[in-house]
C-alpha atoms as a PDB file:
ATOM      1  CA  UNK A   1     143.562 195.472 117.290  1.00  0.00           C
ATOM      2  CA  UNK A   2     145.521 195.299 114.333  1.00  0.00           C
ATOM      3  CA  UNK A   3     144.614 191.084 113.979  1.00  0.00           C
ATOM      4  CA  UNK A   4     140.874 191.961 114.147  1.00  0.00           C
ATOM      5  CA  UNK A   5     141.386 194.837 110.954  1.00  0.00           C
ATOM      6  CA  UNK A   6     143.408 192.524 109.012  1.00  0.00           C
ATOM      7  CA  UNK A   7     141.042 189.519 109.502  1.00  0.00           C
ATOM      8  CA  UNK A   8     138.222 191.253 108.717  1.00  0.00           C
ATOM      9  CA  UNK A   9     139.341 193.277 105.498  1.00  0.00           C
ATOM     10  CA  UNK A  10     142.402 191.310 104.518  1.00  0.00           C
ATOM     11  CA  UNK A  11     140.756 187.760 104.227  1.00  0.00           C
ATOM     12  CA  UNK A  12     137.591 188.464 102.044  1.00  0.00           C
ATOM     13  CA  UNK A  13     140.108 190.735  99.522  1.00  0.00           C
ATOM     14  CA  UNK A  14     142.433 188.279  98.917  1.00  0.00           C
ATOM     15  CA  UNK A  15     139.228 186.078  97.425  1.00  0.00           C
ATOM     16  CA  UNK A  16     138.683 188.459  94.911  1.00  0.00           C
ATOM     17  CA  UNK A  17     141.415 187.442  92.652  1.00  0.00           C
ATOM     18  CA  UNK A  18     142.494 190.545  91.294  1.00  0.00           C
ATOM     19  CA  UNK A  19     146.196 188.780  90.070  1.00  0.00           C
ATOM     20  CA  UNK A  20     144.920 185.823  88.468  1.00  0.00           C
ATOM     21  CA  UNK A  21     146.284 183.466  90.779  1.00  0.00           C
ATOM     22  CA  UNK A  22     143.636 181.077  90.356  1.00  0.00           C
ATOM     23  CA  UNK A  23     143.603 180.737  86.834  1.00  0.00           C
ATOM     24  CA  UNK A  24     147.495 179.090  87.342  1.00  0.00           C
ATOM     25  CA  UNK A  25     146.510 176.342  89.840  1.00  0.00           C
ATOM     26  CA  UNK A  26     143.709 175.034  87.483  1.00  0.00           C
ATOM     27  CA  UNK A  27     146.169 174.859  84.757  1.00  0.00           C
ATOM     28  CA  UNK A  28     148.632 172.793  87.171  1.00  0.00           C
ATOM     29  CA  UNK A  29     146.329 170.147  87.716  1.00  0.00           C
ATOM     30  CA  UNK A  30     145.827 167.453  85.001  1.00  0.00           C
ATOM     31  CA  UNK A  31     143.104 166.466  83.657  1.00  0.00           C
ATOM     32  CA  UNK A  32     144.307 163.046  82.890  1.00  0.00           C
ATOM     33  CA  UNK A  33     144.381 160.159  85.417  1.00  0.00           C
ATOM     34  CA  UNK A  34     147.386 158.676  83.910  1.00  0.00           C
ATOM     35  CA  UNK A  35     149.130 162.075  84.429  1.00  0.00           C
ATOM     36  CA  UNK A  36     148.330 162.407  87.477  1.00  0.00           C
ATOM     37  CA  UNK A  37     149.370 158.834  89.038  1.00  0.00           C
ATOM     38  CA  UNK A  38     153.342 159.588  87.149  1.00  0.00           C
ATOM     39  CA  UNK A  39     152.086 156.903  84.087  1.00  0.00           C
ATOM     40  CA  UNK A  40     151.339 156.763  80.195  1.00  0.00           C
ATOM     41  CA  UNK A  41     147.921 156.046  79.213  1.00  0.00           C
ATOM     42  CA  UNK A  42     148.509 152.572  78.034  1.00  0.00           C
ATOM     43  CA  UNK A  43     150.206 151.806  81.886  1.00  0.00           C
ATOM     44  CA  UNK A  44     147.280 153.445  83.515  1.00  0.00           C
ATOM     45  CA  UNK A  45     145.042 151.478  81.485  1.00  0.00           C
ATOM     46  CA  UNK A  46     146.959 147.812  82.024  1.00  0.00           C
ATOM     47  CA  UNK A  47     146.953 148.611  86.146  1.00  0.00           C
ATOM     48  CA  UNK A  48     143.078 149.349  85.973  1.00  0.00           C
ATOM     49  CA  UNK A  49     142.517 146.029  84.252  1.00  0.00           C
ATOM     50  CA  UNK A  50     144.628 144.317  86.868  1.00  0.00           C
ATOM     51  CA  UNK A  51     142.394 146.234  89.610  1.00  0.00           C
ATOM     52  CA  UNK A  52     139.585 145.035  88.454  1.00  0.00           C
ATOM     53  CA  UNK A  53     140.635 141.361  88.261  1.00  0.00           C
ATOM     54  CA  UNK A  54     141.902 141.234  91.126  1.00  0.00           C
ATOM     55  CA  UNK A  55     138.829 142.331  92.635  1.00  0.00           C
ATOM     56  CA  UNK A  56     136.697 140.030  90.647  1.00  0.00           C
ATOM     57  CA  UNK A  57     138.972 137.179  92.245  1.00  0.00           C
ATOM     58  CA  UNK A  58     138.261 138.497  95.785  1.00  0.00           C
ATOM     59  CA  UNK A  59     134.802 138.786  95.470  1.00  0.00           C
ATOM     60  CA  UNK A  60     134.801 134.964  94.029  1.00  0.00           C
ATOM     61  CA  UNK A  61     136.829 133.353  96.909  1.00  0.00           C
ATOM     62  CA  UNK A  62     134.809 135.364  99.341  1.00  0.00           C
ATOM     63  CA  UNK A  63     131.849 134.383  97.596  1.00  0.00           C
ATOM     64  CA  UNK A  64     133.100 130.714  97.444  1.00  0.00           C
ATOM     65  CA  UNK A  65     134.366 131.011 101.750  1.00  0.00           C
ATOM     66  CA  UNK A  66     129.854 131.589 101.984  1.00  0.00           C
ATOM     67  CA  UNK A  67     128.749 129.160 100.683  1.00  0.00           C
ATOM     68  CA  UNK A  68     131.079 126.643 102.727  1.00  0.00           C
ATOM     69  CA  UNK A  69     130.061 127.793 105.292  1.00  0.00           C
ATOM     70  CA  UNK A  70     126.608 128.197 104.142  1.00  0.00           C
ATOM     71  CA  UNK A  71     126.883 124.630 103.139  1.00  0.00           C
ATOM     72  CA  UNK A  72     128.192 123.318 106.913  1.00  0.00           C
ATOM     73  CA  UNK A  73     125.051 125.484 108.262  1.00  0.00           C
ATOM     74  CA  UNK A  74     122.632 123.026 106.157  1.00  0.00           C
ATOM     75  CA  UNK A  75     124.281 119.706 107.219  1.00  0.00           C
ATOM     76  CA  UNK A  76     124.312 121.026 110.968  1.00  0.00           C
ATOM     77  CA  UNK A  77     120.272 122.135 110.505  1.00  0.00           C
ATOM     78  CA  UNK A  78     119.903 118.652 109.284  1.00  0.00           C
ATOM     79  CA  UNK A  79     121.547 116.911 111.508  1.00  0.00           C
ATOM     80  CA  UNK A  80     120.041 118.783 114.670  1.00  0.00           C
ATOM     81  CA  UNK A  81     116.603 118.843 112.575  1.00  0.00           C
ATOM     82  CA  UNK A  82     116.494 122.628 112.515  1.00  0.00           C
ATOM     83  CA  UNK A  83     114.156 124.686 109.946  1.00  0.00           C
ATOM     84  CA  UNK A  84     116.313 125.140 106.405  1.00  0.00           C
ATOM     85  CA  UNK A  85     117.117 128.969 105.806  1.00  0.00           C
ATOM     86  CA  UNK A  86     116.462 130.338 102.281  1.00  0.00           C
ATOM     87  CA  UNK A  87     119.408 132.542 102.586  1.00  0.00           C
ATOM     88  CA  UNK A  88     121.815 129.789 102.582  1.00  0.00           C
ATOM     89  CA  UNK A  89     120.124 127.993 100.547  1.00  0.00           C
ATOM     90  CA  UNK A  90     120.923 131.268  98.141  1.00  0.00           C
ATOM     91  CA  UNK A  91     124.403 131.175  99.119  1.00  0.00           C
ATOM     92  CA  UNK A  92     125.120 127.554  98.022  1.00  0.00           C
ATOM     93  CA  UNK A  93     123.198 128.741  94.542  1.00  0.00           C
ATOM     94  CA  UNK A  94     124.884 131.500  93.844  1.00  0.00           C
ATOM     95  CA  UNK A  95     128.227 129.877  94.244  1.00  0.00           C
ATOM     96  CA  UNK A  96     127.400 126.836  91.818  1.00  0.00           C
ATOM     97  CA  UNK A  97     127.574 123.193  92.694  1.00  0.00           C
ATOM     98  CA  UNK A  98     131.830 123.159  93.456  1.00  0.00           C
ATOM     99  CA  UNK A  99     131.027 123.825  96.786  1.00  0.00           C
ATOM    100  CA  UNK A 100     132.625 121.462  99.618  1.00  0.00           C
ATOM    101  CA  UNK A 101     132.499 122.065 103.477  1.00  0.00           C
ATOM    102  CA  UNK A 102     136.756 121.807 104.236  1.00  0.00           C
ATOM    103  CA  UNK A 103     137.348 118.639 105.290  1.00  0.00           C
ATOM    104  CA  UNK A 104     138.330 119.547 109.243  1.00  0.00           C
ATOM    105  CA  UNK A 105     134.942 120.535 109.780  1.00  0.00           C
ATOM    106  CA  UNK A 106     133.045 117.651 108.153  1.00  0.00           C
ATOM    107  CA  UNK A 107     135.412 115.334 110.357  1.00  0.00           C
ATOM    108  CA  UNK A 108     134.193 117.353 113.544  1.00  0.00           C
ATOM    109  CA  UNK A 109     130.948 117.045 112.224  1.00  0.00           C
ATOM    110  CA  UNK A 110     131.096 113.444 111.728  1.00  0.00           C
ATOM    111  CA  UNK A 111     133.005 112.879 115.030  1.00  0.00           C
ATOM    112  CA  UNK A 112     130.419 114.855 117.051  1.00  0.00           C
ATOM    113  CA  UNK A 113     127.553 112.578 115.344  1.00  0.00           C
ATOM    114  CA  UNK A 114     128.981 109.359 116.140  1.00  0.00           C
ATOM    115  CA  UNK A 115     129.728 109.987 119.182  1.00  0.00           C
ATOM    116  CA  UNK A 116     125.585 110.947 119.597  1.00  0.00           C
ATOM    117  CA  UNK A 117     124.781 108.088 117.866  1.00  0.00           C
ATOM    118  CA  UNK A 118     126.477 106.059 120.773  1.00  0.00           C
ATOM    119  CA  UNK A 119     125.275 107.639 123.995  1.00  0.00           C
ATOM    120  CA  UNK A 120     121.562 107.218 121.805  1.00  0.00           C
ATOM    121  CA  UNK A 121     121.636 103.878 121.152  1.00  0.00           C
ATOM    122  CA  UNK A 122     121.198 100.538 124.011  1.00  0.00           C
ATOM    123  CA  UNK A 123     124.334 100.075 124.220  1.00  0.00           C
ATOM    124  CA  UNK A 124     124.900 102.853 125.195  1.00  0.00           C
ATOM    125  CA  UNK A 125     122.769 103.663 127.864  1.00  0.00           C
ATOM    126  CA  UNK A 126     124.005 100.343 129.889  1.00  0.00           C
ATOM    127  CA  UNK A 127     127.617 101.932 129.310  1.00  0.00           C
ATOM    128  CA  UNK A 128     126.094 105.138 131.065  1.00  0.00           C
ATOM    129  CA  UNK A 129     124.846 102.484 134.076  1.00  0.00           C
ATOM    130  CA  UNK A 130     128.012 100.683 134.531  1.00  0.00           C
ATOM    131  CA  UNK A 131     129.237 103.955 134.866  1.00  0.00           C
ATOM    132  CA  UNK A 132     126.976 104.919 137.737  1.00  0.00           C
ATOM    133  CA  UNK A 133     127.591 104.447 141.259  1.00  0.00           C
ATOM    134  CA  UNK A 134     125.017 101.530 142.490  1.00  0.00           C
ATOM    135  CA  UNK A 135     125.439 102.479 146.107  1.00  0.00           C
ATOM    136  CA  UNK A 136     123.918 105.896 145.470  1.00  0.00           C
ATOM    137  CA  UNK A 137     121.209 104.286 143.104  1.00  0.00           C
ATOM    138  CA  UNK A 138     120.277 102.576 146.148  1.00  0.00           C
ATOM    139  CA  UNK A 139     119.902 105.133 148.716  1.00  0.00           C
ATOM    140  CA  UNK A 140     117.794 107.242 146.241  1.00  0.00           C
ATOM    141  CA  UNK A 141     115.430 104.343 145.710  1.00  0.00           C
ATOM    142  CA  UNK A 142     114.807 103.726 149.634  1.00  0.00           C
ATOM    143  CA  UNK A 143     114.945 107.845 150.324  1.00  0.00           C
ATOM    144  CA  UNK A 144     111.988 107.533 147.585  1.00  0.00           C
ATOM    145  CA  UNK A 145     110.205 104.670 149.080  1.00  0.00           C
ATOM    146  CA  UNK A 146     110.392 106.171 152.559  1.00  0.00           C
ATOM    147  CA  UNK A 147     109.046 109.474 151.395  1.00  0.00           C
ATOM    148  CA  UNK A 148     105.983 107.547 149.623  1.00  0.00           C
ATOM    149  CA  UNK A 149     105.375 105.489 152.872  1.00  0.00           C
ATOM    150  CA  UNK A 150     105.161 108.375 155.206  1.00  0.00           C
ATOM    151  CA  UNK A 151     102.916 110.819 152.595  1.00  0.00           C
ATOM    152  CA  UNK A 152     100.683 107.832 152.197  1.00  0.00           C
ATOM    153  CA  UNK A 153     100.283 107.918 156.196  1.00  0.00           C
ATOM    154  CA  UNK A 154      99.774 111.168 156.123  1.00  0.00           C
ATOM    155  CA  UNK A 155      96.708 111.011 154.120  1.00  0.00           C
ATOM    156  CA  UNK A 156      95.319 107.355 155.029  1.00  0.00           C
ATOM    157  CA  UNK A 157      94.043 107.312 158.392  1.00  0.00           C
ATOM    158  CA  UNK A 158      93.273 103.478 157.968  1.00  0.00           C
ATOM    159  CA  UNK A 159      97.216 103.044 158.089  1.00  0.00           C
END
């Protein structure tokens, strides 16, 4: 009983500030940033400058890490023939013309295109039939021939 009375007439008293307690922990804080952070003014100043570069050099190789990859999207749209995106196309902009795609991915790229090129081409679609298994050619073609024969006698009456 003695808990409820004191939290219900002790706790909105001790807001009224009758010592002046709260006059002492304004004066206690500082105002000034360098204070605060246990520097001089000219210190605090020098570490925001270096905060602020080395943010502005975060944001550029982040920027820069886009458009590579920005720059790979484009060569794989074009090489698949896929619609361009404006959005990349903004990336690679933004960043200015130093932009490269790293050279592992370009030789995956490249790797992955010959490689099409090949299985494309004549040469090599008689590489894909030597690779084939004649045997099973066969039986497809006389399976198919067999099936023809017996529709067609199916619906001719004359045979």
């Amino acid at each position: 009983m003695a808990f409820l009375i004191k939290s219900m007439i002790g706790n909105p008293l001790s807001g009224i500030g009758l010592g002046g307690g709260g006059d002492k922990e304004e004066e206690a804080a500082p105002t000034d940033p360098a204070k605060a952070a246990g520097m001089t003014r000219e210190e605090y100043e020098e570490y925001q400058k270096q905060v602020v570069e080395e943010k502005m050099e975060r944001d550029a190789d982040f920027l820069h890490k886009k458009a590579e990859r920005a720059t790979l999207r484009v060569c794989l749209r074009e090489k698949y023939r896929l619609p361009k995106s404006e959005q990349d196309d903004n990336m690679i902009e933004m960043a200015g013309d130093d932009v490269d795609v790293p050279e592992e991915l370009l030789k995956m790229v490249d790797e992955d295109a010959t490689e099409e090129e090949g299985k494309d081409s004549l040469m090599g679609q008689f590489q894909n039939l030597q690779n084939m298994d004649m045997d099973q050619l066969k039986e497809k073609a006389s399976a198919t021939v067999t099936e023809m024969k017996t529709k067609a006698e199916e619906k001719c009456s004359v045979m």
